[in-house]
Protein backbone atom coordinates (compact mmCIF):
# COMPACT_ATOMS: atom_id res chain seq x y z
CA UNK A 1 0.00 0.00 0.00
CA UNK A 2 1.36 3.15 -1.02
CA UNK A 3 1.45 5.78 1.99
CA UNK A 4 3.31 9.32 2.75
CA UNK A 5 4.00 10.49 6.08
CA UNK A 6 5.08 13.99 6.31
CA UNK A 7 5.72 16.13 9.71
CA UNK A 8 2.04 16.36 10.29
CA UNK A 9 0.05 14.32 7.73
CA UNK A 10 -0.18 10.95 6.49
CA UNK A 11 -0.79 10.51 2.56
CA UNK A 12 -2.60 7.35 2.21
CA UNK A 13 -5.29 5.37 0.16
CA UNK A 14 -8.89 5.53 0.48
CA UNK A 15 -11.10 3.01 3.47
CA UNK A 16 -14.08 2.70 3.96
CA UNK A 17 -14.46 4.90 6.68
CA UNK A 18 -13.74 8.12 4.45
CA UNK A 19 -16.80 8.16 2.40
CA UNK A 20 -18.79 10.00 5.19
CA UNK A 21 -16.22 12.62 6.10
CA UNK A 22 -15.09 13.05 2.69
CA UNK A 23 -18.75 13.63 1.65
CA UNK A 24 -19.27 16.51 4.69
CA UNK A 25 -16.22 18.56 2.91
CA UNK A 26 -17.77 17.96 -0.51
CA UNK A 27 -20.92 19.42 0.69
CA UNK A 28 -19.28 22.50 2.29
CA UNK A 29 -20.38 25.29 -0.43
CA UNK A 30 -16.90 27.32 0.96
CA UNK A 31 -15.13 24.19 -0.14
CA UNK A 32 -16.73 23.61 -3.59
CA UNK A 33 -16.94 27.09 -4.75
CA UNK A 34 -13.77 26.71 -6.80
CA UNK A 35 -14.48 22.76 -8.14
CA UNK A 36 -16.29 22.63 -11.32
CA UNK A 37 -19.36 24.19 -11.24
CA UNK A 38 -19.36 25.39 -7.91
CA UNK A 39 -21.88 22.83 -6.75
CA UNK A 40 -21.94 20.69 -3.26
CA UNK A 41 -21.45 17.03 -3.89
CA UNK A 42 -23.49 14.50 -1.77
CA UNK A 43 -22.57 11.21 -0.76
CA UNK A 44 -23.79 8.91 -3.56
CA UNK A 45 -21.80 11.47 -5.50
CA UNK A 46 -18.54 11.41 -3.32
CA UNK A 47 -19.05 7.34 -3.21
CA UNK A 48 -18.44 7.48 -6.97
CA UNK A 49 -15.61 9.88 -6.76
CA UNK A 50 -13.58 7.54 -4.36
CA UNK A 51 -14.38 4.44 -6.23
CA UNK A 52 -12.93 6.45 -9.78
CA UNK A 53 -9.67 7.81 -7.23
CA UNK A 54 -8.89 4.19 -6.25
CA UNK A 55 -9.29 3.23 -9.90
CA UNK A 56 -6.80 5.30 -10.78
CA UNK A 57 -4.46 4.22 -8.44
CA UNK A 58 -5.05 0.82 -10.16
CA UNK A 59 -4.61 2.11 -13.56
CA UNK A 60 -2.54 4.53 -13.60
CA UNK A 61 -0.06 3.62 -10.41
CA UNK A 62 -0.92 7.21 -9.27
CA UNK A 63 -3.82 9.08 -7.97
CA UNK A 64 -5.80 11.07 -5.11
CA UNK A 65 -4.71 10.27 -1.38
CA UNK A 66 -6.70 10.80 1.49
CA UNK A 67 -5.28 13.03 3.64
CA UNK A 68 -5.45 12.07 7.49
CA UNK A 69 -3.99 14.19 10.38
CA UNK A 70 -1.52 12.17 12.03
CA UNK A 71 -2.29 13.78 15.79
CA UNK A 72 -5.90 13.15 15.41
CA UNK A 73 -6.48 10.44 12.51
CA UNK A 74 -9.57 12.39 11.25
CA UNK A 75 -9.83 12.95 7.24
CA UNK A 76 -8.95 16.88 6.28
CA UNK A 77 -9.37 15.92 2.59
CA UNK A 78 -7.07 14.80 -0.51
CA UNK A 79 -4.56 15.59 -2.44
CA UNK A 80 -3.05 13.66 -5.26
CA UNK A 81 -2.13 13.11 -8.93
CA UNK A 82 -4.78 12.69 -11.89
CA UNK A 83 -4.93 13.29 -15.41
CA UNK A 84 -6.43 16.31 -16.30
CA UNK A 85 -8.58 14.61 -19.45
CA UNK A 86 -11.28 17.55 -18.83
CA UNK A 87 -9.29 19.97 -20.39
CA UNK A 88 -8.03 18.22 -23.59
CA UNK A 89 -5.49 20.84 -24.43
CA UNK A 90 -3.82 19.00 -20.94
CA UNK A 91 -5.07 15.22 -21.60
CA UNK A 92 -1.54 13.82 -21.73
CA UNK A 93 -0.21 15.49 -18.82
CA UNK A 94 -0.11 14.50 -15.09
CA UNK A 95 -2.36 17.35 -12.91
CA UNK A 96 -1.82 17.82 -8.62
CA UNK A 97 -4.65 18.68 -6.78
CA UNK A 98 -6.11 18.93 -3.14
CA UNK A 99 -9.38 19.61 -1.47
CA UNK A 100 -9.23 20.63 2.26
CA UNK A 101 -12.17 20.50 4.96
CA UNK A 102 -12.50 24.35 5.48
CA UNK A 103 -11.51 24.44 8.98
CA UNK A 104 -7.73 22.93 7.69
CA UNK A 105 -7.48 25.57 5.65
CA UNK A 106 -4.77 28.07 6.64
CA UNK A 107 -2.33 25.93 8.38
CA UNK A 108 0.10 24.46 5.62
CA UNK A 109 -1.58 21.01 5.16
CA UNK A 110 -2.30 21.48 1.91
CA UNK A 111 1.31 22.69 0.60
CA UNK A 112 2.67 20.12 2.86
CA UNK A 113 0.96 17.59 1.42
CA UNK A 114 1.26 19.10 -2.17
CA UNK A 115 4.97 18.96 -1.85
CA UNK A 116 4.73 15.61 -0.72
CA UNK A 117 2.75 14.39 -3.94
CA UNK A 118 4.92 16.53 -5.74
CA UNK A 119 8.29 14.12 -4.24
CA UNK A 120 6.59 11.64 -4.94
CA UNK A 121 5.53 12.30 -8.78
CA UNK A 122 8.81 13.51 -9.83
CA UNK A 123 11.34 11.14 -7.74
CA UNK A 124 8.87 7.82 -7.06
CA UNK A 125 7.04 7.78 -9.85
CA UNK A 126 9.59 9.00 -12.69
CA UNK A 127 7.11 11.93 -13.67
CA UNK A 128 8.51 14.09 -15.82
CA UNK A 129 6.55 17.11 -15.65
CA UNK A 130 3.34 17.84 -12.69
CA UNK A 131 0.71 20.76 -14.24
CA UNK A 132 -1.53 22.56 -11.09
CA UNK A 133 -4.89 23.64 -12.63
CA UNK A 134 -7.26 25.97 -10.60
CA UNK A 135 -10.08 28.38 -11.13
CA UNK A 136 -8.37 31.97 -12.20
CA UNK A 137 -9.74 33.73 -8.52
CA UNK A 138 -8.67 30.71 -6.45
CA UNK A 139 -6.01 33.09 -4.80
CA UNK A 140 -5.52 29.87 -2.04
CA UNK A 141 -4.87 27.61 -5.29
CA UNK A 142 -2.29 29.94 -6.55
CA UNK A 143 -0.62 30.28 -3.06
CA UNK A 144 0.34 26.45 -2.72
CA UNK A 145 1.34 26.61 -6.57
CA UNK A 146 3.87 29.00 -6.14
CA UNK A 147 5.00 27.57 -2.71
CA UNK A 148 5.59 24.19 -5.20
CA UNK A 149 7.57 26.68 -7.01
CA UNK A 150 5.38 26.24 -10.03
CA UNK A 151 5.44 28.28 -13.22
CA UNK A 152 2.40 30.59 -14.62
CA UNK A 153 2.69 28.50 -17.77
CA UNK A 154 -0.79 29.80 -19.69
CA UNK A 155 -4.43 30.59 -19.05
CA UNK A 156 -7.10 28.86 -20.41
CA UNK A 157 -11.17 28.27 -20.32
CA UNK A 158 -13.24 25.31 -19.03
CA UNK A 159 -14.37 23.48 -21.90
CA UNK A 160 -17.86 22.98 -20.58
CA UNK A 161 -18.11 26.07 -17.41
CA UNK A 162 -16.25 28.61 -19.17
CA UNK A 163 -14.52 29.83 -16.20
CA UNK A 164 -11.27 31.03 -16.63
CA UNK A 165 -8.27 28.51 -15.31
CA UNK A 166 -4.67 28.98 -14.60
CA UNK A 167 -2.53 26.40 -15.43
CA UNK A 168 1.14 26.07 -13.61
CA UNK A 169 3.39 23.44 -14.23
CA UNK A 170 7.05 22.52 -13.18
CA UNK A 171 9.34 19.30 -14.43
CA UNK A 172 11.87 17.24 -13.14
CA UNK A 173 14.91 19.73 -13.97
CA UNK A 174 12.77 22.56 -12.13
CA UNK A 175 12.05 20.48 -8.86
CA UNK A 176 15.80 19.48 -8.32
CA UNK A 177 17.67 22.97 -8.89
């Protein structure tokens, strides 16, 4: 089983026990007002996301941790590796992403465990090259992208929302100088 421990956080796959937490921070408006269309997920909903993130583990050898707090052991959300195949223009690259229960937010846990995915990408996982994507007014998005040291590399639009996205990116060469 693949797991991360960093100072604070363990990185680890998904049990059964997450699906209820998991779905409370998906149905935090705060939370979701930067994912997709903006919308609350419920738990059917964040049943089927879980079952497609440990999928992806399977297929692809990567994808979306949950997040636990090591002092406590309760779920503060995900973060992870996916392939950004919504936005076609960024189908063959390898996306990071996180979603934090909003009373985590604020205290590092989501650049620490950002970096840690990052590590883990780039040196575990031979990755050659990690793309963030976020909402263009996600101003806590951008914050952990530049703490990655990620690169403004273009803006684009959401194929189906039409909101306006960032897109930052850094490669191997980048994350070792």
């Amino acid at each position: 089983m693949t797991e991360i421990r960093t100072p604070r956080l363990l990185l680890r796959r998904w049990h059964d026990g997450d699906l209820a937490p998991m779905a409370e921070i998906n149905a935090d408006p705060r939370v979701m007002q930067w994912i997709d269309d903006g919308r609350a997920r419920d738990l059917e909903q964040t049943a089927e996301d879980i079952e497609r993130w440990e999928e992806e583990w399977d297929d692809e050898g990567f994808g979306l941790f949950a997040v636990e707090l090591l002092a406590s052991g309760e779920l503060a959300g995900f973060t992870g590796l996916f392939v950004p195949d919504f936005l076609p223009e960024l189908s063959s690259d390898i996306a990071i992403g996180w979603r934090f229960a909003s009373q985590f937010w604020g205290q590092g846990y989501a650049s620490e465990a950002a970096q840690a995915t990052l590590e883990f990408a780039l040196q575990d996982r031979g990755i050659d090259r990690v793309v963030c994507i976020h909402r263009a007014q996600d101003q806590a998005s951008e914050n952990v992208a530049r703490k990655l040291d990620m690169v403004l590399e273009r803006e684009t639009t959401h194929p189906v929302s039409g909101h306006a996205l960032r897109v930052h990116a850094i490669d191997l060469t980048q994350f070792e100088a």
